[in-house]
Protein backbone atom coordinates (compact mmCIF):
# COMPACT_ATOMS: atom_id res chain seq x y z
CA UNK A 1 15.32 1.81 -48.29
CA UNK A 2 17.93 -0.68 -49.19
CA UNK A 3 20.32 -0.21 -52.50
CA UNK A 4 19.28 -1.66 -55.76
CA UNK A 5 20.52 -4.75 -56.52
CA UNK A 6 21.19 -5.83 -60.18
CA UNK A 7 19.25 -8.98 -61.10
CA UNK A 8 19.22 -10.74 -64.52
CA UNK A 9 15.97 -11.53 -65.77
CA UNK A 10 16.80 -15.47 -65.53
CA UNK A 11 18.35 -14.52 -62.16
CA UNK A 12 15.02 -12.93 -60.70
CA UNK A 13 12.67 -15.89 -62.85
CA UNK A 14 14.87 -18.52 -60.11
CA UNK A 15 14.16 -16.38 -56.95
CA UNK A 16 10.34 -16.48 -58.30
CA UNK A 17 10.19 -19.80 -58.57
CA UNK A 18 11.93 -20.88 -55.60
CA UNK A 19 9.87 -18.63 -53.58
CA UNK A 20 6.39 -20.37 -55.11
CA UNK A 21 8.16 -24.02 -54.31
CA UNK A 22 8.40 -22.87 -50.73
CA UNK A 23 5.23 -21.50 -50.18
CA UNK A 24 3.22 -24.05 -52.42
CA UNK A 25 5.07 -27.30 -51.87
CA UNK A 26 7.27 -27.49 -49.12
CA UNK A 27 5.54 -24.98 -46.52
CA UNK A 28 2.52 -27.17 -46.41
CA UNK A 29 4.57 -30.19 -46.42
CA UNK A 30 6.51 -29.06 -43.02
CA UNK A 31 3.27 -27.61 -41.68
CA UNK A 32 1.50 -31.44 -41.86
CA UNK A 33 4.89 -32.96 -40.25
CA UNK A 34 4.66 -30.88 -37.38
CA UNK A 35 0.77 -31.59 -36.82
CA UNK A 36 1.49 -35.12 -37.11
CA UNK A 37 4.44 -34.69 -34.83
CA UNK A 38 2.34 -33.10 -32.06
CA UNK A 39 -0.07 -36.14 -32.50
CA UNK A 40 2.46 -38.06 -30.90
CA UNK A 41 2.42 -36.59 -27.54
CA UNK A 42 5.18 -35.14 -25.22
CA UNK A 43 6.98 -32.30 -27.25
CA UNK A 44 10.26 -32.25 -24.69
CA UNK A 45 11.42 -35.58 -26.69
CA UNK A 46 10.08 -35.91 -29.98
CA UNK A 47 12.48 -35.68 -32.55
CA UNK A 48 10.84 -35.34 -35.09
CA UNK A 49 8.71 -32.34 -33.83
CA UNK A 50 12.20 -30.42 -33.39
CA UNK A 51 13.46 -31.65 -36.55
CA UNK A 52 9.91 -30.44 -38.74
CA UNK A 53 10.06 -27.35 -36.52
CA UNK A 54 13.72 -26.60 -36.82
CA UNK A 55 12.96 -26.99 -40.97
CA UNK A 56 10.10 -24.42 -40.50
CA UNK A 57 12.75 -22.25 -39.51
CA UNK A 58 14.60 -22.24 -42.77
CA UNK A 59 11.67 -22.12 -44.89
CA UNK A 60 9.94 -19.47 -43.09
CA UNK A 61 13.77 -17.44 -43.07
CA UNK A 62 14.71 -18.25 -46.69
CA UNK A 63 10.70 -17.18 -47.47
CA UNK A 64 11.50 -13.54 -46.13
CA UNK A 65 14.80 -13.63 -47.72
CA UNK A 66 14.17 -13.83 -51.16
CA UNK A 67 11.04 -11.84 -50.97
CA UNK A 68 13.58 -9.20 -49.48
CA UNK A 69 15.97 -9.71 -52.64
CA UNK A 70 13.42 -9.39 -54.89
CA UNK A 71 11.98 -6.17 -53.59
CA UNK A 72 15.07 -4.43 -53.56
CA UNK A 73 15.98 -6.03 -56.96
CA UNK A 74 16.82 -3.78 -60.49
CA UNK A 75 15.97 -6.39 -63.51
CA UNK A 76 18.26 -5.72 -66.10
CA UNK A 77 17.26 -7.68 -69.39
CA UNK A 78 20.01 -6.93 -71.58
CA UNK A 79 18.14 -8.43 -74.61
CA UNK A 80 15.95 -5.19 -74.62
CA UNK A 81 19.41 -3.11 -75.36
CA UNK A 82 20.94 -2.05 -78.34
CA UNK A 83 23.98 -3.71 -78.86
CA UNK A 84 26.84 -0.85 -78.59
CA UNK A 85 30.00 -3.71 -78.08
CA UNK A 86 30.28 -2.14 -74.39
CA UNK A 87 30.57 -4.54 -71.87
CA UNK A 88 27.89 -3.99 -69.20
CA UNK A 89 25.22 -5.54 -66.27
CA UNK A 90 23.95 -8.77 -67.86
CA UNK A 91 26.34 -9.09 -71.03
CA UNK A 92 28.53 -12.15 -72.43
CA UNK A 93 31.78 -11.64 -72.74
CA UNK A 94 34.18 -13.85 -74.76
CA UNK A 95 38.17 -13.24 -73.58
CA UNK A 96 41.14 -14.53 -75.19
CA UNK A 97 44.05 -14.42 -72.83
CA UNK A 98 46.92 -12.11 -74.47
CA UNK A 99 49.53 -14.96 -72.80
CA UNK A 100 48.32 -18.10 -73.55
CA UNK A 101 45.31 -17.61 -76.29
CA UNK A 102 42.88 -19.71 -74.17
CA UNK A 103 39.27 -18.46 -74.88
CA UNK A 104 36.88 -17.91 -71.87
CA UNK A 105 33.93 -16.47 -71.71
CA UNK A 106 31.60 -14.92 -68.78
CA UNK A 107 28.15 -13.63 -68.33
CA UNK A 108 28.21 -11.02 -65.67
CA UNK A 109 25.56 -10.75 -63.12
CA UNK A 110 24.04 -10.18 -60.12
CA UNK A 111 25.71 -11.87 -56.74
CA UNK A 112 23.23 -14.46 -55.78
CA UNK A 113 23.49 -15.49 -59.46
CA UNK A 114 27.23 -16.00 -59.61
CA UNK A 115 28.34 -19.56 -60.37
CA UNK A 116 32.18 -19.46 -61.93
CA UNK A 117 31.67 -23.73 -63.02
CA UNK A 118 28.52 -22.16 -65.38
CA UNK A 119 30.37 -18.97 -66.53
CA UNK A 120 28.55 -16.34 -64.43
CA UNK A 121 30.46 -13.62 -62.69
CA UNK A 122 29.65 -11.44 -60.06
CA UNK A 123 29.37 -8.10 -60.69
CA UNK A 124 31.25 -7.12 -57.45
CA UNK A 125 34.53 -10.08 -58.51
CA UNK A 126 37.66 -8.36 -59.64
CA UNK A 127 37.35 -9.95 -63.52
CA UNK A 128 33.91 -8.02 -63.73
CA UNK A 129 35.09 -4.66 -62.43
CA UNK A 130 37.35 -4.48 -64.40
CA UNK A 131 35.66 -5.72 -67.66
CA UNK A 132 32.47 -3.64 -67.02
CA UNK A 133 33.25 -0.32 -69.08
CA UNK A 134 35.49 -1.73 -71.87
CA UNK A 135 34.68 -2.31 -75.00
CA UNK A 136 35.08 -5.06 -77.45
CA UNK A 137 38.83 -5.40 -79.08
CA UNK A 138 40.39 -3.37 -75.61
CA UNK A 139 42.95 -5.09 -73.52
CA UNK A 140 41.91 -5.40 -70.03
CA UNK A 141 44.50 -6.11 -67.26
CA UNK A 142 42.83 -8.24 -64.36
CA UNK A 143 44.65 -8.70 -61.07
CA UNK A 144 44.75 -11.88 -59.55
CA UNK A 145 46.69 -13.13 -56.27
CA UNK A 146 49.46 -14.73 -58.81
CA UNK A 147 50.01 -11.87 -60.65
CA UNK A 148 47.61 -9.95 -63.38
CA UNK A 149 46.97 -11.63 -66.74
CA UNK A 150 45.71 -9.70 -69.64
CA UNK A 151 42.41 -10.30 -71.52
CA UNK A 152 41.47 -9.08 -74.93
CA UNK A 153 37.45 -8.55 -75.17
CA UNK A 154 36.72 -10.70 -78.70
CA UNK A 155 32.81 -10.37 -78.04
CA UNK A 156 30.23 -8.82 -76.25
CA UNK A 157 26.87 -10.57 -76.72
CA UNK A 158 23.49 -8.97 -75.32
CA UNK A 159 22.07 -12.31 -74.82
């Protein structure tokens, strides 16, 4: 069996959703195009028969994807956790950079989740490693390709 992979709850309620959009709405949908395609007669050189069967494809692949992710998935709720200030799977964390005293903050989560212009981190990117551990008020050095900048944990929220 495949590894666990860490999901936040909000992260997993996407996949779910997603995965009842394709089946509900736009499986059907591509299903009727390629009927009505057919209708049309020789299959060699009808566009849009290739086209609705080419976007079959996806859905049908993206279908068995996410029902793949979500079977190997770990839900982590963080909400359900006692607060202990450790930053972990699933927590907020609010950084004030030691140089400059710019405040950041980052939820960490699961890959598929990770969007850096929303504030979510991968677990697996070199800011989470090396956060994931600490507690609040330590001073966490974080490598980056121009150097490492320093970080001091303000907050941890189990949000």
């Amino acid at each position: 069996m495949a590894d666990r992979v860490p999901m936040t709850t909000a992260g997993e309620a996407r996949l779910r959703e997603e995965l009842q959009k394709l089946k509900s709405e736009d499986r059907p949908r591509v299903i009727a195009s390629i009927a009505e395609a057919r209708e049309h007669g020789d299959l060699k050189e009808n566009a849009e028969y290739h086209a609705a069967r080419e976007q079959q494809s996806f859905i049908e692949g993206r279908i068995q994807e996410i029902e793949g992710k979500l079977a190997s998935a770990q839900v982590i709720d963080v909400t359900t956790m006692e607060n202990t200030g450790r930053v972990i799977f699933g927590t907020t964390v609010h950084l004030v950079n030691m140089e400059t005293d710019e405040e950041v903050s980052y939820q960490i989560v699961g890959e598929d989740e990770a969007d850096i212009k929303q504030g979510k981190l991968s677990i697996a990117s070199p800011i989470a490693r090396a956060l994931v551990g600490k507690n609040e008020g330590d001073v966490v050095a974080v490598r980056i390709p121009s150097g490492t900048v320093e970080y001091e944990i303000a907050e941890v929220q189990y949000i």
